[in-house]
N, C-alpha and C. Protein backbone atom coordinates (compact mmCIF):
# COMPACT_ATOMS: atom_id res chain seq x y z
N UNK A 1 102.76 -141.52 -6.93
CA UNK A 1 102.26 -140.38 -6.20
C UNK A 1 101.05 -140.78 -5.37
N UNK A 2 100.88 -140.31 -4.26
CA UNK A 2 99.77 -140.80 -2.81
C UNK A 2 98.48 -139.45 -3.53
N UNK A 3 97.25 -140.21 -3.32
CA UNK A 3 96.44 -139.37 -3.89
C UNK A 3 96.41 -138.52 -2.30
N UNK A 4 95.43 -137.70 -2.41
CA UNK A 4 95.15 -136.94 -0.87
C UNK A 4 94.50 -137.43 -0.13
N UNK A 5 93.61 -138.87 -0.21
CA UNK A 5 93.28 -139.91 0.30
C UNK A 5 94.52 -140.68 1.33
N UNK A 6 94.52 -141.24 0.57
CA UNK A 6 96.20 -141.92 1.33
C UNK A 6 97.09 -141.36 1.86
N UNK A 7 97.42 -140.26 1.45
CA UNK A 7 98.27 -139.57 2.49
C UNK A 7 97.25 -138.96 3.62
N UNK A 8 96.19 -138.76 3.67
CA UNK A 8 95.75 -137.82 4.83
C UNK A 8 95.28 -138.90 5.97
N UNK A 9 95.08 -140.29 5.37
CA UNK A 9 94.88 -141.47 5.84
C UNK A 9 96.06 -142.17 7.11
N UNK A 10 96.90 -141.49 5.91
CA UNK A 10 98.57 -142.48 7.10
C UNK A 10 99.05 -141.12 7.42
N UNK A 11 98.51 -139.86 7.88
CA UNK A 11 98.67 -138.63 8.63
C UNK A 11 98.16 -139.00 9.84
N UNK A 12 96.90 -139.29 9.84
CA UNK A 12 95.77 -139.72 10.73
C UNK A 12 95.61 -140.74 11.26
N UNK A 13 96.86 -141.95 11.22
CA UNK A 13 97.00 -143.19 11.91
C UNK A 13 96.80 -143.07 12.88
N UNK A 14 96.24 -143.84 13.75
CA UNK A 14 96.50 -143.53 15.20
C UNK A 14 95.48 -142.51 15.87
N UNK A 15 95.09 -141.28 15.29
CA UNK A 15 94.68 -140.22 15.61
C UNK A 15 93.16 -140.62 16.00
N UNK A 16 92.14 -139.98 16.41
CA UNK A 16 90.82 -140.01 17.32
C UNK A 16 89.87 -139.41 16.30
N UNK A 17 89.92 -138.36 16.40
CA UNK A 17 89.70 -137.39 14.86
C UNK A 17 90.67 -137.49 13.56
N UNK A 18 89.40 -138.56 12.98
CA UNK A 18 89.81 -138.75 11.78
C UNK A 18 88.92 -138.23 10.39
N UNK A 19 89.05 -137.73 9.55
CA UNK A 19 88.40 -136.78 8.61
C UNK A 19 87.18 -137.74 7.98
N UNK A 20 85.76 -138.00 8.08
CA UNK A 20 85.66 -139.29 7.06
C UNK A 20 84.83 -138.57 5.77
N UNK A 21 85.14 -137.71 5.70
CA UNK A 21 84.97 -137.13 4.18
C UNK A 21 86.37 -136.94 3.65
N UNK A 22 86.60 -138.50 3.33
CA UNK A 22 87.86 -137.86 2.53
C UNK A 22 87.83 -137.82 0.81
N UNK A 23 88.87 -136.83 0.59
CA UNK A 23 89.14 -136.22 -0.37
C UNK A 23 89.97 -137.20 -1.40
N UNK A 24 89.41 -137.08 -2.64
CA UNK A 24 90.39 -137.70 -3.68
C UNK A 24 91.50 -136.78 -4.27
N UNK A 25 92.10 -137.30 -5.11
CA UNK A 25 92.35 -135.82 -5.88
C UNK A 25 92.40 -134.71 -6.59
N UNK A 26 90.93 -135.05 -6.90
CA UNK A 26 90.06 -133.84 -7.89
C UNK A 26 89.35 -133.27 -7.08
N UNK A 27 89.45 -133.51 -5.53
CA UNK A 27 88.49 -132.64 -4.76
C UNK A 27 87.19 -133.17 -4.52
N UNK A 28 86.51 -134.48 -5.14
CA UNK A 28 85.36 -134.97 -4.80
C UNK A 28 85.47 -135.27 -2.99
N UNK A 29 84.57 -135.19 -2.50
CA UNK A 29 84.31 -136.17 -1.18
C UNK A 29 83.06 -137.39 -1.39
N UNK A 30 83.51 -138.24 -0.60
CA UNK A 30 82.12 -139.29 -0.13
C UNK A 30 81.16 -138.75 0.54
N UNK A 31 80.97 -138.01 0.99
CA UNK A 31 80.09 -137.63 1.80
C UNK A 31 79.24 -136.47 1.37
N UNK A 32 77.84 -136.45 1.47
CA UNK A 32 76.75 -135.19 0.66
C UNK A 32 76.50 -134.72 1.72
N UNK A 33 77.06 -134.11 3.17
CA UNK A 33 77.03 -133.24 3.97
C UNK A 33 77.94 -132.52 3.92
N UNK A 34 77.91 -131.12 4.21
CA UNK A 34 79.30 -130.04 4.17
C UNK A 34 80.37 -131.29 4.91
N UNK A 35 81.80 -130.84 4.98
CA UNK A 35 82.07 -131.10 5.73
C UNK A 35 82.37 -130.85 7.15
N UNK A 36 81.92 -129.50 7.35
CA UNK A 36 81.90 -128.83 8.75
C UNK A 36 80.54 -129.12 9.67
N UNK A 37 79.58 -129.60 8.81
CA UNK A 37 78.23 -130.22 9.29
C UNK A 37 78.20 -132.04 9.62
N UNK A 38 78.92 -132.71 8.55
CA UNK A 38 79.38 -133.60 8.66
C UNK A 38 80.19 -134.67 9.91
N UNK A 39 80.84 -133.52 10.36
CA UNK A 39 82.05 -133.88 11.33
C UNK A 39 81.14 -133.44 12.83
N UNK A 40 80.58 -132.43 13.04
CA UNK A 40 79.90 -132.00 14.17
C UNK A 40 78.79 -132.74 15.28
N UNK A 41 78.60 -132.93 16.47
CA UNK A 41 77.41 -133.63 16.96
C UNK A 41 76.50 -132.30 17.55
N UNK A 42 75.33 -132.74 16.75
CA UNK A 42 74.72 -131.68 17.62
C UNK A 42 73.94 -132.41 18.53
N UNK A 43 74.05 -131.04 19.94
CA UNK A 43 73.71 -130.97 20.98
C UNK A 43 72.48 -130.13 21.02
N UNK A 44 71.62 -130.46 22.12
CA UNK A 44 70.84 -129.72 22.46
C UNK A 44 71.30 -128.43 23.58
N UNK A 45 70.77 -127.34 23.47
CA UNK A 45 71.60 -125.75 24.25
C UNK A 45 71.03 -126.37 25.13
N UNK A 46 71.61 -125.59 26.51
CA UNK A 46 71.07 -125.84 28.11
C UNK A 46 70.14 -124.44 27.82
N UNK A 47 69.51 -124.24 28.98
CA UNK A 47 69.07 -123.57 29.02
C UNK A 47 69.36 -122.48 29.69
N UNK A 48 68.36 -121.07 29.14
CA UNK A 48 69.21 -119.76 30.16
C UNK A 48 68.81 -119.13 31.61
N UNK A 49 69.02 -118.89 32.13
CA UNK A 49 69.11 -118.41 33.60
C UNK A 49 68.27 -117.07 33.08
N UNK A 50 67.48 -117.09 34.27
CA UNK A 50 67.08 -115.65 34.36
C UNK A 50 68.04 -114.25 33.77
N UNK A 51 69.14 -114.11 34.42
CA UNK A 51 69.56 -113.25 33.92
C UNK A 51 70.40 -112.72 32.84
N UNK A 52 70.51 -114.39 32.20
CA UNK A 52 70.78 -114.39 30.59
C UNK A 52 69.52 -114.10 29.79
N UNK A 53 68.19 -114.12 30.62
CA UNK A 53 67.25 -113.45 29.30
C UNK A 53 66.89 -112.00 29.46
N UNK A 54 67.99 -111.46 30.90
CA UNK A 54 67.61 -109.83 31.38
C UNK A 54 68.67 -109.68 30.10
N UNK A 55 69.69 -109.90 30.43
CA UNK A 55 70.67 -109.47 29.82
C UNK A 55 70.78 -109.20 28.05
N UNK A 56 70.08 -110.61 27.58
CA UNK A 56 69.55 -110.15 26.58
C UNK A 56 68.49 -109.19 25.95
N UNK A 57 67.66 -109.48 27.03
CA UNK A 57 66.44 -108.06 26.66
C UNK A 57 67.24 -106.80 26.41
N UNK A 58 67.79 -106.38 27.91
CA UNK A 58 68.29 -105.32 28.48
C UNK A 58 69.40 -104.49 27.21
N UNK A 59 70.46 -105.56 27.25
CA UNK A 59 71.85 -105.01 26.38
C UNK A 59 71.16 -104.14 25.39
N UNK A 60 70.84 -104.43 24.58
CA UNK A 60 70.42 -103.62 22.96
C UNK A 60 69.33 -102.09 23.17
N UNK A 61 69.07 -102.20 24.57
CA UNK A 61 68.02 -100.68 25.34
C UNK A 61 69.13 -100.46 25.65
N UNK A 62 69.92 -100.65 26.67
CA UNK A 62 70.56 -99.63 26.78
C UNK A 62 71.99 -99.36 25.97
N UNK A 63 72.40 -99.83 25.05
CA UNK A 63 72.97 -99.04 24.05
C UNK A 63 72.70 -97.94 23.15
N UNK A 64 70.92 -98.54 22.73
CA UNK A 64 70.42 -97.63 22.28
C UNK A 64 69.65 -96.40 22.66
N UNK A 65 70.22 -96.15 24.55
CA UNK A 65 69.83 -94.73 25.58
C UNK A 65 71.02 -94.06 25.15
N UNK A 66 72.46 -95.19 25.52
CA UNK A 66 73.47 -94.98 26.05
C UNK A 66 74.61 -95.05 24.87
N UNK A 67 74.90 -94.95 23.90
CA UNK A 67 75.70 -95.29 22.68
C UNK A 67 77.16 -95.25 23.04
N UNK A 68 77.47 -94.12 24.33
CA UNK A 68 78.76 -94.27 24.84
C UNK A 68 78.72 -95.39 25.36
N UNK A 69 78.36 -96.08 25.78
CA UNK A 69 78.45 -97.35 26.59
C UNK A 69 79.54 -98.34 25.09
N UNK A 70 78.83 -98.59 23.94
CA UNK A 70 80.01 -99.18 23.05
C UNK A 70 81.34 -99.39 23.25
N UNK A 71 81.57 -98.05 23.40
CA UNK A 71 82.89 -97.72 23.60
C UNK A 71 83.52 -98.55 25.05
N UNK A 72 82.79 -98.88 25.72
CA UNK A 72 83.27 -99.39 26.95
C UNK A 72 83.76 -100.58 26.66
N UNK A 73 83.32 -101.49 25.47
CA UNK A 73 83.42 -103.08 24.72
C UNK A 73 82.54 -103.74 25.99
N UNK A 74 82.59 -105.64 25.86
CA UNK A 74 81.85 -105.96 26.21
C UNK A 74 81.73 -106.02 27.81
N UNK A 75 82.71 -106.21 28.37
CA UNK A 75 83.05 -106.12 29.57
C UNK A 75 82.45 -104.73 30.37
N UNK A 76 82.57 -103.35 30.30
CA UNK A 76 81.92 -102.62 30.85
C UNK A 76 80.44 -102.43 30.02
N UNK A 77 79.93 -102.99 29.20
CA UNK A 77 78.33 -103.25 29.06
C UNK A 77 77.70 -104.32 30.05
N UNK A 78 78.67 -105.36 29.96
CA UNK A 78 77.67 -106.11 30.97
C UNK A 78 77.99 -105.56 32.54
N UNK A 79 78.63 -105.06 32.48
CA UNK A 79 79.14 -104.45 34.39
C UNK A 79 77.70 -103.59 34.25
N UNK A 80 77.50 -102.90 33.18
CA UNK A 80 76.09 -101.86 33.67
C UNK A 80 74.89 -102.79 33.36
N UNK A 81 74.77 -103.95 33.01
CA UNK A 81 73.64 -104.64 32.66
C UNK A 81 73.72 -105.49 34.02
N UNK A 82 75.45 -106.27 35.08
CA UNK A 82 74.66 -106.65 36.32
C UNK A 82 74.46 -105.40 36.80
N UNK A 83 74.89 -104.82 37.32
CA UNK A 83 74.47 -103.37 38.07
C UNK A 83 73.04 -103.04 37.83
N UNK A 84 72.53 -103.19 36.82
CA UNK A 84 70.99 -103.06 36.50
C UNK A 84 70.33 -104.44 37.12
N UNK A 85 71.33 -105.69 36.74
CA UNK A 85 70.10 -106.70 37.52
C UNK A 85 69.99 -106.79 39.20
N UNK A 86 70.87 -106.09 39.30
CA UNK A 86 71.04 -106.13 41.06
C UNK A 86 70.07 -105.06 41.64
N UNK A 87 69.58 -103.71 41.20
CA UNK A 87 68.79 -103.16 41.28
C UNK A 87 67.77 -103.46 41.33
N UNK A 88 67.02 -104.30 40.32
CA UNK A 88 65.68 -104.93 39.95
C UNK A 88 65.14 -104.96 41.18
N UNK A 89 63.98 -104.89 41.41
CA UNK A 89 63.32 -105.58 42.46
C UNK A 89 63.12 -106.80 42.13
N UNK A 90 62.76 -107.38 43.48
CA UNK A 90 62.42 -109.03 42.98
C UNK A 90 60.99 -109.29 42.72
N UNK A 91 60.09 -108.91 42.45
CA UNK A 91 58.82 -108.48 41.79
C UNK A 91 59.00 -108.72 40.48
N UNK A 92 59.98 -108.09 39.66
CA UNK A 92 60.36 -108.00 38.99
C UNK A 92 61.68 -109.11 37.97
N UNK A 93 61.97 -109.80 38.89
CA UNK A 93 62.81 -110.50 38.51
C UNK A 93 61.67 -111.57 38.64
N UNK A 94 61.14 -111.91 38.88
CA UNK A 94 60.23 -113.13 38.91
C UNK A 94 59.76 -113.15 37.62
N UNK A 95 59.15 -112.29 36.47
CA UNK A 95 59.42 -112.40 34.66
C UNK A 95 60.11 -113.31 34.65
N UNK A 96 61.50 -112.82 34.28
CA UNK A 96 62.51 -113.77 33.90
C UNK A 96 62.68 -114.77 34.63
N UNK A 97 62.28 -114.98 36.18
CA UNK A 97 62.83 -116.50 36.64
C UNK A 97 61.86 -117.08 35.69
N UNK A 98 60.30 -116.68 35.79
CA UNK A 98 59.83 -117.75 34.87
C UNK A 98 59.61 -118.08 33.60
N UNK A 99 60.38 -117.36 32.66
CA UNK A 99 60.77 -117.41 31.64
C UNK A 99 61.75 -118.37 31.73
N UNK A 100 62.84 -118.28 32.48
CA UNK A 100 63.86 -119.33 32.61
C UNK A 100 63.58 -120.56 32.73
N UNK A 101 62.40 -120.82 33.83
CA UNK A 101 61.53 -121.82 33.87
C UNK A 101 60.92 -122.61 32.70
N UNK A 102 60.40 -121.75 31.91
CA UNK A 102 59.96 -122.77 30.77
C UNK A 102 60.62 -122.74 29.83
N UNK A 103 62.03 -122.02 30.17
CA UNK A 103 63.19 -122.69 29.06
C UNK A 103 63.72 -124.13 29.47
N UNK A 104 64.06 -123.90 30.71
CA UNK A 104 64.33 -125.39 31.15
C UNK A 104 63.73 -126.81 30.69
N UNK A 105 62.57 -126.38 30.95
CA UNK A 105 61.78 -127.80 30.90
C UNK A 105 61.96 -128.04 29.06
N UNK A 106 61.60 -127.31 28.06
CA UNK A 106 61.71 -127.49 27.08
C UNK A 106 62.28 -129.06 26.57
């Protein structure tokens, strides 16, 4: 009998993504990271645009003016959140550009 080692081994011949926490057959792994943490590269986020930090401010006010808005799902919330950033004056949008600004550089 192939433990779950060996068989998941000659599954994965060839393959790019290969598991390297593998499994015996009592379920131990080699590896003392999850394995969903294990397998992952982390990246550093880009950063957000001005009107990904309106949008975030914004969304959660006006649901909580507007509660019908929910009902619209996400797609007609953000139609009234650009519709709100297009309004803005640009006085006003200059906050968030430079907020965006020193997300960037980060």
């Amino acid at each position: 009998m192939l433990s779950v080692t060996e068989e998941g081994a000659r599954l994965d011949r060839g393959s790019q993504k290969r598991n390297h926490a593998a499994v015996d057959e009592v379920g131990n792994s080699g590896s003392t990271l999850p394995p969903s943490s294990a397998a992952k590269d982390v990246k550093p986020e880009g950063y957000q645009s001005a009107y990904n930090i309106f949008a975030r401010a914004v969304r959660p006010v006006m649901l909580e003016h507007h509660p019908s808005l929910a009902a619209l799902g996400t797609n007609g919330i953000n139609s009234f959140v650009g519709s709100a950033w297009k309004k803005l004056p640009p006085d006003d949008k200059l906050v968030f550009d430079e907020l965006s600004r020193t997300d960037k550089e980060r």
